[in-house]
Protein backbone atom coordinates (compact mmCIF):
# COMPACT_ATOMS: atom_id res chain seq x y z
CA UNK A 1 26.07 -7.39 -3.18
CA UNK A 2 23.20 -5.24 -2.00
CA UNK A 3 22.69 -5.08 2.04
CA UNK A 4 19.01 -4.32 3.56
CA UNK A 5 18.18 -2.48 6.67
CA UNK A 6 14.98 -2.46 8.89
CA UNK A 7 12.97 0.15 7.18
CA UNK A 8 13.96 -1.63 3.18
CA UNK A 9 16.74 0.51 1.74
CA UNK A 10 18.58 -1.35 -0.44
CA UNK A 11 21.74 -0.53 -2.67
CA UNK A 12 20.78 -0.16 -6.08
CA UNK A 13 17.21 -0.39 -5.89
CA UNK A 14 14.37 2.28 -6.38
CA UNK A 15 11.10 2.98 -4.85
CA UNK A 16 8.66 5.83 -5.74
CA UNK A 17 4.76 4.86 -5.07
CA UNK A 18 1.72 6.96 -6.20
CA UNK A 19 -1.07 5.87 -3.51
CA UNK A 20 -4.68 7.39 -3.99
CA UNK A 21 -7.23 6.95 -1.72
CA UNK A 22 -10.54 7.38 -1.91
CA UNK A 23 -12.77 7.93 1.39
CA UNK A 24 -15.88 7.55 -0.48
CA UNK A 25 -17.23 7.10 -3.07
CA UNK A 26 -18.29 10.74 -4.28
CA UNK A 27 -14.87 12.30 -2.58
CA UNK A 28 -11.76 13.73 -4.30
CA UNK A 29 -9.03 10.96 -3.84
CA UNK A 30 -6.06 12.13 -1.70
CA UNK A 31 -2.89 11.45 -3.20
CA UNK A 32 0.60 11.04 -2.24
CA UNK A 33 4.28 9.99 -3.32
CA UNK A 34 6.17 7.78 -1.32
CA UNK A 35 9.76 6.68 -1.60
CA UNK A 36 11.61 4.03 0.86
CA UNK A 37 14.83 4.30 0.33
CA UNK A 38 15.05 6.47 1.71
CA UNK A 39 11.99 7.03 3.32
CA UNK A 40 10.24 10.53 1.83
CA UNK A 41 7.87 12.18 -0.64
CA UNK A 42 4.88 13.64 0.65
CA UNK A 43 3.35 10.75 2.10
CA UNK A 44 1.77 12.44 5.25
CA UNK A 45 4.25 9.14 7.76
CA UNK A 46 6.62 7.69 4.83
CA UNK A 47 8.46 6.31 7.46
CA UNK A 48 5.28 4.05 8.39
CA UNK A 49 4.26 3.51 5.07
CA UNK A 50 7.23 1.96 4.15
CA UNK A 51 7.14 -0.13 7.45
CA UNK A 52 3.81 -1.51 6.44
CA UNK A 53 4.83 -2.46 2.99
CA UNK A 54 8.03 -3.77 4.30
CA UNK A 55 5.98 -5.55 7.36
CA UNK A 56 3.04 -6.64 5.28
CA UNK A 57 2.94 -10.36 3.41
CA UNK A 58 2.65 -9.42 -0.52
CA UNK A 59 1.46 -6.21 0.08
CA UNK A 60 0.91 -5.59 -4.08
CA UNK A 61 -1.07 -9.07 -4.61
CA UNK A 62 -4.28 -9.48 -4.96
CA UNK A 63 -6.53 -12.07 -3.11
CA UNK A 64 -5.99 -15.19 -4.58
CA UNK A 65 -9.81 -16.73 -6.82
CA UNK A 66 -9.88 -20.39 -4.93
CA UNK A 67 -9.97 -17.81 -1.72
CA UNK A 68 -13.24 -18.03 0.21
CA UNK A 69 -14.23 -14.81 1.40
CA UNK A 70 -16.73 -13.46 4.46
CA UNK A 71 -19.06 -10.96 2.67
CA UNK A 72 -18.90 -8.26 5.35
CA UNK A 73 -18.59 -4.64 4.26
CA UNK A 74 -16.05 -2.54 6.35
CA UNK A 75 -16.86 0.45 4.57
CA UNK A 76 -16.53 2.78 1.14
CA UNK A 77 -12.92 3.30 1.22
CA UNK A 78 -10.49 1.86 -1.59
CA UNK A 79 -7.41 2.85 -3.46
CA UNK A 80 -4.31 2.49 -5.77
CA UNK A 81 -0.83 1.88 -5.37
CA UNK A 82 1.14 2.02 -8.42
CA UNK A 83 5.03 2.87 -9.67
CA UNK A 84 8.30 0.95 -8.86
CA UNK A 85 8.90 -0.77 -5.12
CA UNK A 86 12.59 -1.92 -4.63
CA UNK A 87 13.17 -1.49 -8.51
CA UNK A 88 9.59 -3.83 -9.50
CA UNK A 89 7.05 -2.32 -11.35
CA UNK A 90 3.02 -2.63 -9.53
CA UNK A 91 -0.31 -1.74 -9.77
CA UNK A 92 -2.38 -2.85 -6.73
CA UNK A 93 -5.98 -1.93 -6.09
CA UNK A 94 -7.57 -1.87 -2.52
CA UNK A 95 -11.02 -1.76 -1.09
CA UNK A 96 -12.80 -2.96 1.83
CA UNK A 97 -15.85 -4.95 0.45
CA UNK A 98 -15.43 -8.57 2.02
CA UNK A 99 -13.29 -9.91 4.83
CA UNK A 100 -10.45 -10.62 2.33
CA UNK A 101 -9.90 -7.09 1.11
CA UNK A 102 -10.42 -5.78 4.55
CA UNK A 103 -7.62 -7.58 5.72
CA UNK A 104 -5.16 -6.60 2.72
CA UNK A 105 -6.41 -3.11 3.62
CA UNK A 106 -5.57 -3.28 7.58
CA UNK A 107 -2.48 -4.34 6.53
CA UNK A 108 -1.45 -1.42 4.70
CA UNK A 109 -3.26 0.95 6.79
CA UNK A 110 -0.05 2.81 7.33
CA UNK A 111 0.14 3.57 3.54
CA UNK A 112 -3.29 4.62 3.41
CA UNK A 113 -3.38 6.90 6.11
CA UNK A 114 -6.59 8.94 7.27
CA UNK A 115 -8.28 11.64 5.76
């Protein structure tokens, strides 16, 4: 039996995230490598980058088709997530071109960090 604290470590299970951002569209991406359990790598805040993913609802799923969408543009920024959360392999992309992907974004904003 595996037990789970507040910040998602959980016996037995592995986390190590690649998450590259991109500011804009002609920058160089920052990257980073995040673990959870415990929280490390050299995520600039793993501790609240693993919060957010723990905190956010699906955090690796993208916006559902038969979802209607406000076209409003919050800006240039997107990114990747990809490697192994609590042992499950993902591959998430992230951007911030309608209200939708804004709001996956805001969610994670801990992951993402600033430039």
């Amino acid at each position: 039996m595996t037990t789970n604290d507040a910040l998602g470590h959980a016996g037995g299970s592995d986390t190590r995230l690649t998450i590259t951002v991109w500011d804009a569209p002609d920058a160089q991406p920052r990257r980073y490598t995040l673990t959870c359990d415990p929280p490390g790598g050299d995520h600039p805040d793993p501790q609240r980058a693993c919060a957010a993913l723990l905190s956010a609802e699906a955090p690796f799923a993208p916006v559902p088709a038969d979802v209607r969408c406000m076209q409003m543009w919050s800006g240039p920024q997107r990114a990747t997530i990809e490697g192994r959360w609590r042992g499950v392999p993902v591959a998430a992309s992230y951007s911030r071109n309608d209200s939708c992907e804004t709001a996956r974004w805001d969610a994670l904003a801990g992951v993402f960090g600033t430039p």
